[in-house]
Structure formats: C-alpha cells, structure tokens
N, C-alpha and C. Protein backbone atom coordinates (compact mmCIF):
# COMPACT_ATOMS: atom_id res chain seq x y z
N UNK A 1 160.72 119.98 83.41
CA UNK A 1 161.54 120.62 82.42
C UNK A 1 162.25 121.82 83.01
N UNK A 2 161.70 122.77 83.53
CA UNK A 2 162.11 123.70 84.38
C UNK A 2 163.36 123.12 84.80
N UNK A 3 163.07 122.19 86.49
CA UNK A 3 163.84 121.56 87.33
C UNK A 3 164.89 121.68 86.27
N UNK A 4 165.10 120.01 84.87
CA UNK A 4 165.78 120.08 84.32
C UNK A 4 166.89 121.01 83.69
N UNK A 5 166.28 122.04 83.53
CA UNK A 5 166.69 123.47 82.79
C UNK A 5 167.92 123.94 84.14
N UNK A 6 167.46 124.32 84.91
CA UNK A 6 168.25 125.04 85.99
C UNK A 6 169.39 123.89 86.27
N UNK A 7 169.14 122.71 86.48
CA UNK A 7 170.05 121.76 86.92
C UNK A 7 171.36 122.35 85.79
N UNK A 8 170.92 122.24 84.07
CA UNK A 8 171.85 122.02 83.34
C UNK A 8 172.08 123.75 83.56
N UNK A 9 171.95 124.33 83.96
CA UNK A 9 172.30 126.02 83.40
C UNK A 9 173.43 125.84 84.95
N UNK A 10 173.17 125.13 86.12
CA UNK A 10 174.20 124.77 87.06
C UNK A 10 175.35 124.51 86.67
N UNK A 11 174.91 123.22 86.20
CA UNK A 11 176.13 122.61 85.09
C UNK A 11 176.84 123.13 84.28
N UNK A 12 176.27 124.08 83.95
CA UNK A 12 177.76 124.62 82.74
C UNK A 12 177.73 125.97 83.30
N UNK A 13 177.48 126.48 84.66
CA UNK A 13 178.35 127.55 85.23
C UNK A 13 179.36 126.44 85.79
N UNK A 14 179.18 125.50 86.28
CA UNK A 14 180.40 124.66 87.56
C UNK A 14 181.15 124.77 86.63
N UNK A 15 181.32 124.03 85.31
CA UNK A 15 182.04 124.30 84.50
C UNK A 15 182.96 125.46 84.19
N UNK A 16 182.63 126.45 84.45
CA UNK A 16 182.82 127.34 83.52
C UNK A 16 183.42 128.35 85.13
N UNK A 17 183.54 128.47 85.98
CA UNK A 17 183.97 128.64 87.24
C UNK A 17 185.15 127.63 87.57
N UNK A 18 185.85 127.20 87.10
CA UNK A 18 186.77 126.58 87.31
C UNK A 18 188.19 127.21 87.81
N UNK A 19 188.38 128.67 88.16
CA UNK A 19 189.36 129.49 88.93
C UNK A 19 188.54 130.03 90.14
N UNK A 20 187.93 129.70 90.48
CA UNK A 20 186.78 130.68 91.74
C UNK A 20 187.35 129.45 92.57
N UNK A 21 186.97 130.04 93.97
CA UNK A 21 187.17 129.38 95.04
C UNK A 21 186.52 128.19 95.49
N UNK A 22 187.03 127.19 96.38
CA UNK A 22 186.46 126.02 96.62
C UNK A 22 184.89 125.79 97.10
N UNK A 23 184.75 126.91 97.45
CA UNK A 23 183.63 127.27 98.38
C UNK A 23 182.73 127.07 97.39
N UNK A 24 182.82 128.47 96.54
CA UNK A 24 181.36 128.37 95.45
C UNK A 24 181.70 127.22 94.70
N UNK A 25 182.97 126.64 93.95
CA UNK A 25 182.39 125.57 93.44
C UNK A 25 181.79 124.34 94.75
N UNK A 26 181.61 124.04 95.65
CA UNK A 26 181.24 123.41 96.64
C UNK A 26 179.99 123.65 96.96
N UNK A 27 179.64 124.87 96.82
CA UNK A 27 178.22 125.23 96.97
C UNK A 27 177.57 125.09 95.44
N UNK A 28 177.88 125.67 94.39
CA UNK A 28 177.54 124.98 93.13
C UNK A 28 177.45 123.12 92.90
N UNK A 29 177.88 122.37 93.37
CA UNK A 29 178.12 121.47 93.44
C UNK A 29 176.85 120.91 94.22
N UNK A 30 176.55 121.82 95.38
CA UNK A 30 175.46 120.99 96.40
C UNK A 30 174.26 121.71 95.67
N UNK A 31 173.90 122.74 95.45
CA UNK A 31 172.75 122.89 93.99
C UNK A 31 172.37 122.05 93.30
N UNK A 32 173.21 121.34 92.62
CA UNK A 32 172.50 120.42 91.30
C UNK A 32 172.77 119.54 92.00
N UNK A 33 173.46 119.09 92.90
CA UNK A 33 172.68 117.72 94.06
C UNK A 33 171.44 118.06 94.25
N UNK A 34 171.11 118.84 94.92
CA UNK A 34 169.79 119.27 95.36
C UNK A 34 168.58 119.02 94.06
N UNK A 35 169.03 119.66 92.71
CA UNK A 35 168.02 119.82 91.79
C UNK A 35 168.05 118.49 91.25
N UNK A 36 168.95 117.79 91.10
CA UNK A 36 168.90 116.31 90.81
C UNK A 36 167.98 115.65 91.59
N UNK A 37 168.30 115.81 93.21
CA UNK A 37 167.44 114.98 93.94
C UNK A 37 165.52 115.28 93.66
N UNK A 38 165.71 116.91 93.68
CA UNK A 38 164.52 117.39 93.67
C UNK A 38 163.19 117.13 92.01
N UNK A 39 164.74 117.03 90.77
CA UNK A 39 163.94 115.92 89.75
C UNK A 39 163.63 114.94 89.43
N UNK A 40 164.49 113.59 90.65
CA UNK A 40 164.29 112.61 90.87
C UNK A 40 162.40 112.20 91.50
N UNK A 41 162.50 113.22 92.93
CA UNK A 41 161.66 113.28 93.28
C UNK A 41 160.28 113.39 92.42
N UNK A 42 159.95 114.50 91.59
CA UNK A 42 158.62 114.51 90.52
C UNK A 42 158.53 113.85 89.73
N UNK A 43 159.59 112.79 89.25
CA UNK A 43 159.44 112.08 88.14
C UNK A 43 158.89 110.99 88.96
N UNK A 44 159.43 110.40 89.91
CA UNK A 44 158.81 109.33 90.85
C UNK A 44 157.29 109.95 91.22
N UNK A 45 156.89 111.22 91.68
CA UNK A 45 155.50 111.57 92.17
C UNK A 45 154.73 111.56 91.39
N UNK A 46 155.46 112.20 89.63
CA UNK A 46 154.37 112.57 89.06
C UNK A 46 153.22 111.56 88.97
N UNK A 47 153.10 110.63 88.49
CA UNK A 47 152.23 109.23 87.86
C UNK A 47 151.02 110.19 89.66
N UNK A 48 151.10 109.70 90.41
CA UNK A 48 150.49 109.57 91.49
C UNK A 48 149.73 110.61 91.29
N UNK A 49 150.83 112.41 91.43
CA UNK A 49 149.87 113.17 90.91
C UNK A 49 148.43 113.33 90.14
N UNK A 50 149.15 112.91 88.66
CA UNK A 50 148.11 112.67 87.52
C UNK A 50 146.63 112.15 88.15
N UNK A 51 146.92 110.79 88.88
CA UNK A 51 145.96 110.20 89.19
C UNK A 51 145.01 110.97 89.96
N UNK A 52 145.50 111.16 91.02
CA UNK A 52 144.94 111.86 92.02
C UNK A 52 144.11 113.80 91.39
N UNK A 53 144.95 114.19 90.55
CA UNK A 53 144.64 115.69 89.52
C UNK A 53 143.21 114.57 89.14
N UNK A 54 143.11 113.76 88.68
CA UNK A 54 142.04 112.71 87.61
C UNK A 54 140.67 112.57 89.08
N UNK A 55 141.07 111.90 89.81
CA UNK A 55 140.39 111.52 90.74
C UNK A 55 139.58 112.74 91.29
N UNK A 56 140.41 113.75 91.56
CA UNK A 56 139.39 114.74 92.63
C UNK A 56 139.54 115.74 91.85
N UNK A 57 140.29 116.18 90.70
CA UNK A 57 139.73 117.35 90.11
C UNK A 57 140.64 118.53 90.86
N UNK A 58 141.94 118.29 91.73
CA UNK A 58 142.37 119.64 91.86
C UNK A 58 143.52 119.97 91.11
N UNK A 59 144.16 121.21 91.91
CA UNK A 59 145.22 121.53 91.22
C UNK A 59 146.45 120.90 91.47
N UNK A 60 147.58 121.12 90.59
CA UNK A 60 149.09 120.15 90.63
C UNK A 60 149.24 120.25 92.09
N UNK A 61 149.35 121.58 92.54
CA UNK A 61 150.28 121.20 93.86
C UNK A 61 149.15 120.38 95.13
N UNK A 62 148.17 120.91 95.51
CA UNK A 62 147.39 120.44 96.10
C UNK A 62 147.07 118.59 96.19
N UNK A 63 147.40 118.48 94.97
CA UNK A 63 147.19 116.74 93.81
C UNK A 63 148.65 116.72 94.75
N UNK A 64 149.98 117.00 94.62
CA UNK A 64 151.31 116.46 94.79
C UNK A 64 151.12 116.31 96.54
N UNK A 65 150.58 117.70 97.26
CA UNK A 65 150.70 117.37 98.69
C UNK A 65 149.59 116.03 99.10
N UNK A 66 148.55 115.71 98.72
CA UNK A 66 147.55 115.08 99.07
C UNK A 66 148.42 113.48 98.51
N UNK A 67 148.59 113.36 97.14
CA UNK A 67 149.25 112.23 96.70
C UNK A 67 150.56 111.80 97.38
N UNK A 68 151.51 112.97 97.78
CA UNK A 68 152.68 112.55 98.65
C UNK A 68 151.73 111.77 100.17
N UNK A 69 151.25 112.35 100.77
CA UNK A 69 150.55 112.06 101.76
C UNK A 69 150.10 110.33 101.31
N UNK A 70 149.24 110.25 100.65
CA UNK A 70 148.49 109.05 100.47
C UNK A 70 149.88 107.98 100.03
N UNK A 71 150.78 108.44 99.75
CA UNK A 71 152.16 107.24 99.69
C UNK A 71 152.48 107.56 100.74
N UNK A 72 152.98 108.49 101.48
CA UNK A 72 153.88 108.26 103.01
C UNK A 72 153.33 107.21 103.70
N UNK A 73 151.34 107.13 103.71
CA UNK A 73 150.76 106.73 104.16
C UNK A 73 150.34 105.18 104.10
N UNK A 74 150.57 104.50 102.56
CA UNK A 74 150.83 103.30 102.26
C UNK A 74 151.64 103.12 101.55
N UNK A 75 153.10 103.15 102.34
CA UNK A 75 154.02 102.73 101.87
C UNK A 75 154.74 101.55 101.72
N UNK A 76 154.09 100.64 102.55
CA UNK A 76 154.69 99.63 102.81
C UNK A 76 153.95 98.92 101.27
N UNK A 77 152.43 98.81 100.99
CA UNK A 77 151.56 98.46 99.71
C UNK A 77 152.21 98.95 98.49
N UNK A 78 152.55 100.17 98.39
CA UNK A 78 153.23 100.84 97.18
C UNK A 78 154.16 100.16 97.17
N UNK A 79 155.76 99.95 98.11
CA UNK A 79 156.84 99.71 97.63
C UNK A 79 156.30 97.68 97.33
N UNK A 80 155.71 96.96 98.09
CA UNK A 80 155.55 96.11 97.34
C UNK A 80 155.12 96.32 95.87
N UNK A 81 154.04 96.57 95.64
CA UNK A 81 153.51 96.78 95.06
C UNK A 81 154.64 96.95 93.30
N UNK A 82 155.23 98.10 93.81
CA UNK A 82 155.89 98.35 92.79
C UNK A 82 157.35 97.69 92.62
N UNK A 83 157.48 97.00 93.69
CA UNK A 83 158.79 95.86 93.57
C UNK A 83 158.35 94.84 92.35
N UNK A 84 157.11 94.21 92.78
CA UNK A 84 156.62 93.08 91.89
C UNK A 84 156.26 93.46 90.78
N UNK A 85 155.69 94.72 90.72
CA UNK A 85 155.27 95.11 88.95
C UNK A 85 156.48 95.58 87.89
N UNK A 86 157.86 96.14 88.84
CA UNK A 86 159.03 96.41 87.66
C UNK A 86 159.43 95.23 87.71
N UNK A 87 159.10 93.89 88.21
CA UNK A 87 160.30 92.66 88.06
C UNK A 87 159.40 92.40 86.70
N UNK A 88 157.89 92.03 86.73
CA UNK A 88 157.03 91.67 85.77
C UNK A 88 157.39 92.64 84.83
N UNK A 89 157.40 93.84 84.82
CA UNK A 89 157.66 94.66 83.40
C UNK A 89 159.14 94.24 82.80
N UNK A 90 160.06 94.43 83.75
CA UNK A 90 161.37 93.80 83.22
C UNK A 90 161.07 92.45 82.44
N UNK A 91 160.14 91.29 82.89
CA UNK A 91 160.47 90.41 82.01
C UNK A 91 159.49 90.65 80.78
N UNK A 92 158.43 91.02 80.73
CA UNK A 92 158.28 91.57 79.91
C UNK A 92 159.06 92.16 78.56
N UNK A 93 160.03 93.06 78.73
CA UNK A 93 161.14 93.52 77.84
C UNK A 93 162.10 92.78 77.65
N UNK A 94 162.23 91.71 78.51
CA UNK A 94 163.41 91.09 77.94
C UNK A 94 162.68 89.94 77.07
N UNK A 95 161.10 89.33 77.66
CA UNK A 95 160.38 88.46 76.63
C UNK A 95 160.53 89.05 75.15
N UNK A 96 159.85 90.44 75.17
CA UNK A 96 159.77 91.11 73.41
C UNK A 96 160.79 90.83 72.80
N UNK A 97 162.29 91.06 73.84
CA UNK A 97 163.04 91.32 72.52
C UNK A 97 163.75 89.84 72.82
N UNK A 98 164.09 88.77 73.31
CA UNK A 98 164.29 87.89 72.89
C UNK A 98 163.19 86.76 72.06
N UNK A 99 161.60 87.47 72.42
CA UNK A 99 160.79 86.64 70.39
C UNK A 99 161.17 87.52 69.71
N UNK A 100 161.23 88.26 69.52
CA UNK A 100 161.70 89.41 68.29
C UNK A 100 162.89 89.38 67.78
N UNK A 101 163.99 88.71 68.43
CA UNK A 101 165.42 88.46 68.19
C UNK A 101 165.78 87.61 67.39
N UNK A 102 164.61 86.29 68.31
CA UNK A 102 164.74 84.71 67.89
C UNK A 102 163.95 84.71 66.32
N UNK A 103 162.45 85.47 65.97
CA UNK A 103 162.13 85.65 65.26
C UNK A 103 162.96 85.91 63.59
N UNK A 104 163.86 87.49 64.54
CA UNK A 104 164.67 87.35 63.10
C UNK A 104 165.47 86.75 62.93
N UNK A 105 166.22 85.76 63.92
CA UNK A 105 167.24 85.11 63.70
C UNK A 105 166.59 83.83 62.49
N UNK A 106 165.54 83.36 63.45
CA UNK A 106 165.39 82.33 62.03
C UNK A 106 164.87 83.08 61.35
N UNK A 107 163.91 83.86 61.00
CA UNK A 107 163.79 84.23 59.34
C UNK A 107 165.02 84.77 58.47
N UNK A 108 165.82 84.80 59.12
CA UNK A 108 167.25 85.52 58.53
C UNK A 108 167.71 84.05 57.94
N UNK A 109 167.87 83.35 58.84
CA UNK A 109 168.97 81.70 59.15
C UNK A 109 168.47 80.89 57.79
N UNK A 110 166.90 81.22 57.62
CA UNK A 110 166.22 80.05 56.61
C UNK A 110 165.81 80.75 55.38
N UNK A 111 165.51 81.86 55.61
CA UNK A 111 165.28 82.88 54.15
C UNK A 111 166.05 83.14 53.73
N UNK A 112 167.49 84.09 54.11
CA UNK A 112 167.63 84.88 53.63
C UNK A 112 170.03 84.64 54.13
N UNK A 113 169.81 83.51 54.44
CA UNK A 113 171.08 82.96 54.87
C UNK A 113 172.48 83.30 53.38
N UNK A 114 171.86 82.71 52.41
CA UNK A 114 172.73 82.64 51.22
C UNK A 114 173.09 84.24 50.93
N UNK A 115 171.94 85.31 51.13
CA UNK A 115 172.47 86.91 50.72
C UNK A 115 173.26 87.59 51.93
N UNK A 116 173.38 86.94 52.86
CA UNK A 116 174.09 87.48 54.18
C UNK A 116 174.85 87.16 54.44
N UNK A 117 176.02 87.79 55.09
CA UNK A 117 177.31 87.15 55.67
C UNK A 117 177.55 86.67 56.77
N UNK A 118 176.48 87.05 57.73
CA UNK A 118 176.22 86.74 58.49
C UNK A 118 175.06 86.81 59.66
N UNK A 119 173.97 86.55 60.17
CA UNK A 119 172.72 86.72 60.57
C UNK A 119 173.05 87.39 61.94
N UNK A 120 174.32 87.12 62.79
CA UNK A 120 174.46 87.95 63.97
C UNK A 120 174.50 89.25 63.74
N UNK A 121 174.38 89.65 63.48
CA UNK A 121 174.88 91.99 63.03
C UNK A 121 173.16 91.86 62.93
N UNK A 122 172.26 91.59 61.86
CA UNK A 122 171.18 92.12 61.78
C UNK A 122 170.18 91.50 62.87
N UNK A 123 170.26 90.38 63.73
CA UNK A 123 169.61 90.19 65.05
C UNK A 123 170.14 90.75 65.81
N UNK A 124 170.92 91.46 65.89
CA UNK A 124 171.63 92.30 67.05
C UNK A 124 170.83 93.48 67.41
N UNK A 125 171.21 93.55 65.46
CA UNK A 125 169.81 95.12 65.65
C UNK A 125 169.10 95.27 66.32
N UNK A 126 168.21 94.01 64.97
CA UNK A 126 166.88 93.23 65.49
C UNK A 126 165.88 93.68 67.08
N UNK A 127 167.34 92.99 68.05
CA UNK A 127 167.30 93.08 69.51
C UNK A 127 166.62 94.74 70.15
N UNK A 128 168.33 95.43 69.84
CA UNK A 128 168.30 96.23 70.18
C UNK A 128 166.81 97.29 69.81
N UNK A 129 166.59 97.23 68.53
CA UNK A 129 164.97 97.82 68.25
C UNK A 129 164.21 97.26 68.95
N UNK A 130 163.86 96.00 69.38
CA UNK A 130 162.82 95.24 70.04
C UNK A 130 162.59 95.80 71.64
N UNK A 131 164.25 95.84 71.88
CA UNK A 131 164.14 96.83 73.39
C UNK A 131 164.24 97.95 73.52
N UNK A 132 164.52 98.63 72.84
CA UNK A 132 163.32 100.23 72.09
C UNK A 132 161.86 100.37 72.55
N UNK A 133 161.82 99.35 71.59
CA UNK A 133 160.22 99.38 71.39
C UNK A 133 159.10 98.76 72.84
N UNK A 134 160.11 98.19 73.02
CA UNK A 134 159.38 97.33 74.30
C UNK A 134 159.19 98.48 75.33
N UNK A 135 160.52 98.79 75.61
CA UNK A 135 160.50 99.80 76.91
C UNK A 135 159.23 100.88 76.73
N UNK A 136 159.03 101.48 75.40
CA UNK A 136 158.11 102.47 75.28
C UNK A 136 156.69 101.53 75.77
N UNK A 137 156.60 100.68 75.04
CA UNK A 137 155.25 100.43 75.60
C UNK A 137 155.11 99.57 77.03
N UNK A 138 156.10 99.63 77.69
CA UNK A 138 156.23 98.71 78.82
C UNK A 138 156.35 100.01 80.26
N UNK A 139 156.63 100.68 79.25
CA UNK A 139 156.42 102.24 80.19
C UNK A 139 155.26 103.33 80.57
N UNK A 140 154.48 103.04 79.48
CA UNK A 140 152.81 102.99 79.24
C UNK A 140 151.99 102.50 80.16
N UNK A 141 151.96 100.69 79.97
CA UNK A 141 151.93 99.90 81.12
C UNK A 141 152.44 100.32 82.67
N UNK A 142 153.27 100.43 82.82
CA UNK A 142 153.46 101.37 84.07
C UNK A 142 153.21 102.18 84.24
N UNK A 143 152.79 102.98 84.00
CA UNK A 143 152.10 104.21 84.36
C UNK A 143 150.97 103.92 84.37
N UNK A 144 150.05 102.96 83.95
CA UNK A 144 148.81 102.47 83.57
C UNK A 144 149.23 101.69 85.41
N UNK A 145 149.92 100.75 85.56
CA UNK A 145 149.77 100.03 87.03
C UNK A 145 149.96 101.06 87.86
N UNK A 146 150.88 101.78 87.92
CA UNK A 146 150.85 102.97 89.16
C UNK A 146 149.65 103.67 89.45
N UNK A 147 148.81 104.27 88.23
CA UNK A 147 147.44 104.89 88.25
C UNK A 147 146.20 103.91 89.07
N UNK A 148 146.40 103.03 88.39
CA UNK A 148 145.19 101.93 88.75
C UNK A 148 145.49 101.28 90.43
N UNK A 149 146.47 101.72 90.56
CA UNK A 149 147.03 101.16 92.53
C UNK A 149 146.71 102.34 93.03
N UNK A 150 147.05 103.77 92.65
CA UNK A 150 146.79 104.46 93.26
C UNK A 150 145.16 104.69 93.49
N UNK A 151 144.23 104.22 92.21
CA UNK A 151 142.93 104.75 92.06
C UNK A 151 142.37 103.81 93.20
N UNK A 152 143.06 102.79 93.54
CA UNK A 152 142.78 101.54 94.31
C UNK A 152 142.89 101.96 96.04
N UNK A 153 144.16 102.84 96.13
CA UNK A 153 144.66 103.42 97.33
C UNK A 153 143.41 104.36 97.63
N UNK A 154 143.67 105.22 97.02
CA UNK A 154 142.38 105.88 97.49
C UNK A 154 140.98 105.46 97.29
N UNK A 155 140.21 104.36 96.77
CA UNK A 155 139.20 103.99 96.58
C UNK A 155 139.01 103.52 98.44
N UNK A 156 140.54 102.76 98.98
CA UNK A 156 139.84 102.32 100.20
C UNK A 156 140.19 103.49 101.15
N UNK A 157 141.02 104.25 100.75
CA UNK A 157 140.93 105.45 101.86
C UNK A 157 139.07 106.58 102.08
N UNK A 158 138.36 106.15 100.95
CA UNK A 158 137.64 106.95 101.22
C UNK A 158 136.37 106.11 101.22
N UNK A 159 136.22 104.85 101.03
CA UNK A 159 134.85 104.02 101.20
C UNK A 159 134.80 103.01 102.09
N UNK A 160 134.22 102.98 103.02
CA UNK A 160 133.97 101.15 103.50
C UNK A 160 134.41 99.99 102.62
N UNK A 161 134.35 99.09 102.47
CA UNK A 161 134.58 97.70 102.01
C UNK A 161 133.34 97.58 101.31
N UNK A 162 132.37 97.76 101.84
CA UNK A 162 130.98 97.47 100.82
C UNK A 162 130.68 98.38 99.65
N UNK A 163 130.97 99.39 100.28
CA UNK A 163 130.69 100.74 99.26
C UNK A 163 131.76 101.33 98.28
N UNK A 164 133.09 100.54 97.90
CA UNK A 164 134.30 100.61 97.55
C UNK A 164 133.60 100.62 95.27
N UNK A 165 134.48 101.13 94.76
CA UNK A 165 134.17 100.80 93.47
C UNK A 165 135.02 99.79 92.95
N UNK A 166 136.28 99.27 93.33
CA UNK A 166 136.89 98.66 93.21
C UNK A 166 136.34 97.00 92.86
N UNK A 167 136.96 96.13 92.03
CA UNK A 167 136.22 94.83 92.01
C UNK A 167 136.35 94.07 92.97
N UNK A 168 135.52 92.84 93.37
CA UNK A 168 135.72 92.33 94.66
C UNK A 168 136.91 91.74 94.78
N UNK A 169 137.18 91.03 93.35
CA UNK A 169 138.20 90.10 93.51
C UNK A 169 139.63 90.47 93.52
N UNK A 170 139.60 91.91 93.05
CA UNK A 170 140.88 92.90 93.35
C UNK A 170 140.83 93.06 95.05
N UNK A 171 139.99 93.17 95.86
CA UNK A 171 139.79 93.78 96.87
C UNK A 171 140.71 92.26 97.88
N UNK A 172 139.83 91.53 97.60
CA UNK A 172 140.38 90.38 98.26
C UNK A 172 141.66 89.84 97.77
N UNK A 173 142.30 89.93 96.75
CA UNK A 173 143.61 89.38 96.44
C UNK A 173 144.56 90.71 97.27
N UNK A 174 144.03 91.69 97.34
CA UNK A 174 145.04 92.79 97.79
C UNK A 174 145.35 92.45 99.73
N UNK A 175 144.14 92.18 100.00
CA UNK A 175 143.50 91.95 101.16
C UNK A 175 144.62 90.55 101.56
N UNK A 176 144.41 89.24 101.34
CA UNK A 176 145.37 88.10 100.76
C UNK A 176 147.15 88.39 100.70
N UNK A 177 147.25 89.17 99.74
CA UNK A 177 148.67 89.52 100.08
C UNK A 177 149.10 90.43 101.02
N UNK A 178 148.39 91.25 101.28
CA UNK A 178 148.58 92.02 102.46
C UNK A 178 149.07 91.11 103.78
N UNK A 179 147.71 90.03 104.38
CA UNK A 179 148.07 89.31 105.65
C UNK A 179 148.74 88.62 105.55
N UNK A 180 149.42 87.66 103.81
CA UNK A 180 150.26 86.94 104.17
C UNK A 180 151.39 88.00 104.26
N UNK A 181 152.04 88.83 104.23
CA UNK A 181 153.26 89.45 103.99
C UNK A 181 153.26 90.05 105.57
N UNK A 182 152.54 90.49 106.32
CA UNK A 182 152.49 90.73 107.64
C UNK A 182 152.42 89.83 108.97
C-alpha cells in the first residue's frame, strides 16, 4: 500500500509538472518505473513470504530475504510449478462461469422465456458475475498452491527424504516430474 501510495503521489506530480524540463520529467518518469517494478516485485513475493513468516516464525524482512533466496534457489520447480497451476486455475474460471452461464441460460430459455425479451443480456450478466466470483475464489486457491509448494520447498531443504513431513506420494510425484523434465 505504501509502494502503491508513492507510485500514485509520482503520478500526479508527472502530471502536474508538465512545463519543467525534460530531465525531471524523465527522471519522474524512471521513479514510478522503478516503484511499479518494485510493486510488482512484493505482490509476486508476498505469498512466499507469508509462508515462510508461518514456517519459522520470523520477521517480514528476514521471511522476504530467506524466501527470495529459497526461489532464486528453486527456480526452475517454482516456475514449473506455477506455469501448470495458473493454466489449471484458468480453466477452472472459465469452467465456473461457462456452468453458471449455461445454467442460466437454460433456466432462463425454459422458465422464464415468455417474460423476457431476450435470455442473452441476463446470461451475459450471469457470466460476467460467475467470473467475479470465480476469480475470488480461484485466487484463494492460489495462494493456498503457492503456500503448500513453498511449505514443500522448504520441507526438502531442511530434512533428508526419510525424515521429510511431506506425504510420500507428494514426494515421489514431485521427484517423477522433476527427472522426466530434466
């Protein structure tokens, strides 16, 4: 929020500097590049953070350097990782809201056909609420898979294979996709 805050208080000086020289607007300009990139950045870390704040009990920044670390470190697992889980969440949202669409379309088409002029306008809605609603809880879910990979990341950074808390059969499917992809 901060980040956010300063970005927009950037923003409407650039604005508002519009007779000043090329320079400061140029240097105003590379600022909220910077704070953009730099809110890009925590919104992508935070989830990891959290986990890691959960896991060992420290503080934010300590949690952000240790958690940046433990992704630099399996990065190649993460970016799979999280390639395959936004394709699955994507269909996900597009599943909800096309039953939720199709749903009202026929209860509209067979109930309620004779008081309407037409059933396209209110499945449109329909839709559009369904992918509302989806995204919120499909965003939940993600943050729920990012936590549980990370709790996973560090489960094998800090135990043997025998002594891991992790389930076996998580251990070995991770294990499985790992060698085939290498």
């Amino acid at each position: 929020t901060v980040v956010s805050f300063i970005r927009w208080w950037l923003t409407y000086i650039h604005k508002k500097i519009k007779k000043r020289g090329k320079c400061v607007k140029a240097l105003c300009c590379c600022c909220i590049c910077f704070f953009w990139c730099f809110e890009s950045f925590l919104k992508f870390i935070d989830t990891h953070v959290y986990a890691q704040t959960s896991i060992f009990g420290t503080n934010f920044i300590t949690s952000a350097r240790e958690g940046f670390f433990i992704l630099v470190r399996k990065a190649y697992r993460i970016g799979a990782l999280l390639l395959i889980s936004e394709f699955v969440l994507f269909m996900m949202r597009v599943f909800i809201t096309i039953s939720a669409a199709s749903v009202a379309y026929m209860t509209l088409k067979f109930v309620k056909e004779d008081d309407l002029y037409t059933v396209i306008g209110p499945t449109i809605f329909t839709a559009v609420l369904a992918w509302l609603t989806a995204n919120l809880f499909v965003d939940v879910t993600s943050i729920t898979v990012k936590s549980l990979f990370h709790c996973f990341i560090a489960d094998e950074e800090m135990f043997r294979t025998e002594d891991r808390y992790a389930a076996n059969d998580l251990i070995r499917w991770v294990q499985t996709f790992h060698e085939e992809n290498n």
